[in-house]
C-alpha atoms as a PDB file:
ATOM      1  CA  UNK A   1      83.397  32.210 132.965  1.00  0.00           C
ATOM      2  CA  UNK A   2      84.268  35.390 134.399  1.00  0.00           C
ATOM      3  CA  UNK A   3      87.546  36.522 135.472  1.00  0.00           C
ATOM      4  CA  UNK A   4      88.630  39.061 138.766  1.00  0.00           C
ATOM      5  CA  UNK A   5      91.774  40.416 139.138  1.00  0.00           C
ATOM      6  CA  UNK A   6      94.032  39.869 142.686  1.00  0.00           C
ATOM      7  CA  UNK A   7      96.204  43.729 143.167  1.00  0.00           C
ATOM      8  CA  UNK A   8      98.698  44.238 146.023  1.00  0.00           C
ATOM      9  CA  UNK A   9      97.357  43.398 149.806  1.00  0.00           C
ATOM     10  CA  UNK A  10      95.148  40.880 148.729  1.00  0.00           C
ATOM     11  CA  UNK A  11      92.142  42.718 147.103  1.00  0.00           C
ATOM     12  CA  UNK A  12      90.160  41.159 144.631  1.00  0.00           C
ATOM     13  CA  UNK A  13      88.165  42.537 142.073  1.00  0.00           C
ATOM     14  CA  UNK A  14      84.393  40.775 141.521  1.00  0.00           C
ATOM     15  CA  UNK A  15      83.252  41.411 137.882  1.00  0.00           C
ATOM     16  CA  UNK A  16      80.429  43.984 137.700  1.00  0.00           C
ATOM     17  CA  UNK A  17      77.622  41.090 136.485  1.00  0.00           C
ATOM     18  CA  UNK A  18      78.725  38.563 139.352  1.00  0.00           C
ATOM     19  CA  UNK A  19      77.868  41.588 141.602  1.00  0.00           C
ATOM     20  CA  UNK A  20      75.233  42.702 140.572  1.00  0.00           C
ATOM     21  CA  UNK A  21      73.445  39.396 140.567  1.00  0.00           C
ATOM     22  CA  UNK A  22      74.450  38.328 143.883  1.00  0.00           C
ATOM     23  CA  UNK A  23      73.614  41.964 145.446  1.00  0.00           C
ATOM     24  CA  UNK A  24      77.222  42.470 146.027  1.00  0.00           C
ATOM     25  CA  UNK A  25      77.280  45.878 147.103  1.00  0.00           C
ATOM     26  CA  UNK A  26      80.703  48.299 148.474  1.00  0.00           C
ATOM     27  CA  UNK A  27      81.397  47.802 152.229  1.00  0.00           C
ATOM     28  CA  UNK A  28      79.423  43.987 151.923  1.00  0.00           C
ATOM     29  CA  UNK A  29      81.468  41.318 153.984  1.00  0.00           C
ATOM     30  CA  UNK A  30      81.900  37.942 151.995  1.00  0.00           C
ATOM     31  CA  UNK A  31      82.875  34.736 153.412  1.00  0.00           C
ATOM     32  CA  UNK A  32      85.488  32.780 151.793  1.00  0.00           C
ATOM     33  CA  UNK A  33      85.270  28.371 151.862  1.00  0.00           C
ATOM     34  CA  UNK A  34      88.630  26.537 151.647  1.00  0.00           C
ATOM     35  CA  UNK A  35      87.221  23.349 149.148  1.00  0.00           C
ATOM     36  CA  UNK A  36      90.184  21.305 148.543  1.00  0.00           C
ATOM     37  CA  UNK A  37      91.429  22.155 144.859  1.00  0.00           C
ATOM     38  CA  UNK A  38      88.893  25.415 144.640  1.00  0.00           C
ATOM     39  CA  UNK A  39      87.646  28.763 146.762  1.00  0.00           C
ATOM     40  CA  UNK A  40      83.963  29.438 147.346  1.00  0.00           C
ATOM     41  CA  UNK A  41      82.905  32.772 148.099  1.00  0.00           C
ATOM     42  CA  UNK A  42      79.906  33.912 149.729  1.00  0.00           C
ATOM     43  CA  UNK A  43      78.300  37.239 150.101  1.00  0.00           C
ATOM     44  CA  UNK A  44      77.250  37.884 153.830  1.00  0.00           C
ATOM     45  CA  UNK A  45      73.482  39.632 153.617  1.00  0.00           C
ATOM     46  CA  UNK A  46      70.876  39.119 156.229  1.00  0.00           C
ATOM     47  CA  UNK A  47      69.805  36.162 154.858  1.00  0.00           C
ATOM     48  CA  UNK A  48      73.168  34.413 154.917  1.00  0.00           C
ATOM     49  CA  UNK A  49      72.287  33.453 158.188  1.00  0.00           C
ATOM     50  CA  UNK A  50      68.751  32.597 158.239  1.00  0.00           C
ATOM     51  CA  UNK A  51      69.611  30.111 156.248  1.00  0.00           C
ATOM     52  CA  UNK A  52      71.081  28.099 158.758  1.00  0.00           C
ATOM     53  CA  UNK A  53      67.689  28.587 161.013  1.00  0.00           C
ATOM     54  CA  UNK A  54      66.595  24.859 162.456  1.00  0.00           C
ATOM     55  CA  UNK A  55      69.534  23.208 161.048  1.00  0.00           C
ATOM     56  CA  UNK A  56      70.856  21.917 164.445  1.00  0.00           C
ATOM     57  CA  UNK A  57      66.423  20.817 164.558  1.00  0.00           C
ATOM     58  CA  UNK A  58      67.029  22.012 168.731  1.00  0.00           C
ATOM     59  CA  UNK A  59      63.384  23.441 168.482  1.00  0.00           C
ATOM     60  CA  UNK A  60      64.425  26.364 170.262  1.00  0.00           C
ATOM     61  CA  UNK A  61      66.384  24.413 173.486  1.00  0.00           C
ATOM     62  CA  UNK A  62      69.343  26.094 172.317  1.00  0.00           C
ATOM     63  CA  UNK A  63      68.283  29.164 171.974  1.00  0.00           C
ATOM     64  CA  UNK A  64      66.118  29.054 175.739  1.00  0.00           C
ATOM     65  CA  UNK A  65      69.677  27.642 176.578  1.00  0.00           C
ATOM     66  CA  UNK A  66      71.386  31.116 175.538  1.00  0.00           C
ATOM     67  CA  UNK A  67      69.204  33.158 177.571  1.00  0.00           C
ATOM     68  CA  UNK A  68      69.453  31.256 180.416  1.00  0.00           C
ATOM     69  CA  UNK A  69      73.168  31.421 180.391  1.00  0.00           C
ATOM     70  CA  UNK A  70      73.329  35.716 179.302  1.00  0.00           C
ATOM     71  CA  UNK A  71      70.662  36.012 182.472  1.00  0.00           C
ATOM     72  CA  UNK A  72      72.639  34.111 185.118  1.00  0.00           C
ATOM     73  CA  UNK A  73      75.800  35.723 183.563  1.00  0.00           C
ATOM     74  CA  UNK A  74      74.664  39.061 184.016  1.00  0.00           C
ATOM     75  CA  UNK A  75      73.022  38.661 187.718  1.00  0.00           C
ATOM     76  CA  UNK A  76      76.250  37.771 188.397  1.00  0.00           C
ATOM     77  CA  UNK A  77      78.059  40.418 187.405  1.00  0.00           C
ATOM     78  CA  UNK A  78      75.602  42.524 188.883  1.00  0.00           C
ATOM     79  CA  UNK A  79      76.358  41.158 192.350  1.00  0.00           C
ATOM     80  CA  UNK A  80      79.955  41.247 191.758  1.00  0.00           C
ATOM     81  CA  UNK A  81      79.331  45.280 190.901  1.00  0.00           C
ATOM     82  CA  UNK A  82      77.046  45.540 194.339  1.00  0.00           C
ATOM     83  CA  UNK A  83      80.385  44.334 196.303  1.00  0.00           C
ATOM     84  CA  UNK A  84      82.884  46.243 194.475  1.00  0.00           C
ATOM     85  CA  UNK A  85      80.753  49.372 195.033  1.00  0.00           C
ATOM     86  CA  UNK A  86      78.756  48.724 198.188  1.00  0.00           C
ATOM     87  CA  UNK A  87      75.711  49.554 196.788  1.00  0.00           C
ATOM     88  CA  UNK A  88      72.410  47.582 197.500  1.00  0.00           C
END
């Protein structure tokens, strides 16, 4: 078992092994997991989030979805900036 140390405004320190083998590196977020009786802490990489790729099994609707949404939101602020401005 390894043991980190909490100092004043809530910073913790991770031992050097538990670092280096989770690529733990200076400026990394980490996500902490409220289990009940114990804390879980998770580095944030690139990959933190692929791993939740296909776990809602939408097969891309969602996604499509998105786009849709960002495209009609942005036509419409496009037309709202043509009125404000008077410009075609």
């Amino acid at each position: 078992m390894k043991y980190g140390t909490m100092y004043s405004r809530g910073r913790i320190t991770i031992p050097a092994e538990i670092r280096k083998r989770f690529g733990i590196t200076p400026g990394m977020r980490v996500a902490f997991f409220d289990e009940g009786d114990k804390i879980r802490v998770v580095p944030i990489d690139k990959n933190y989030f692929r791993r939740f790729a296909g776990i809602l099994e939408t097969d891309g609707k969602a996604l499509r979805s998105l786009i849709q949404e960002r495209k009609r939101d942005r036509e419409r602020e496009e037309r709202k900036l043509k009125r404000f401005t008077g410009k075609p």
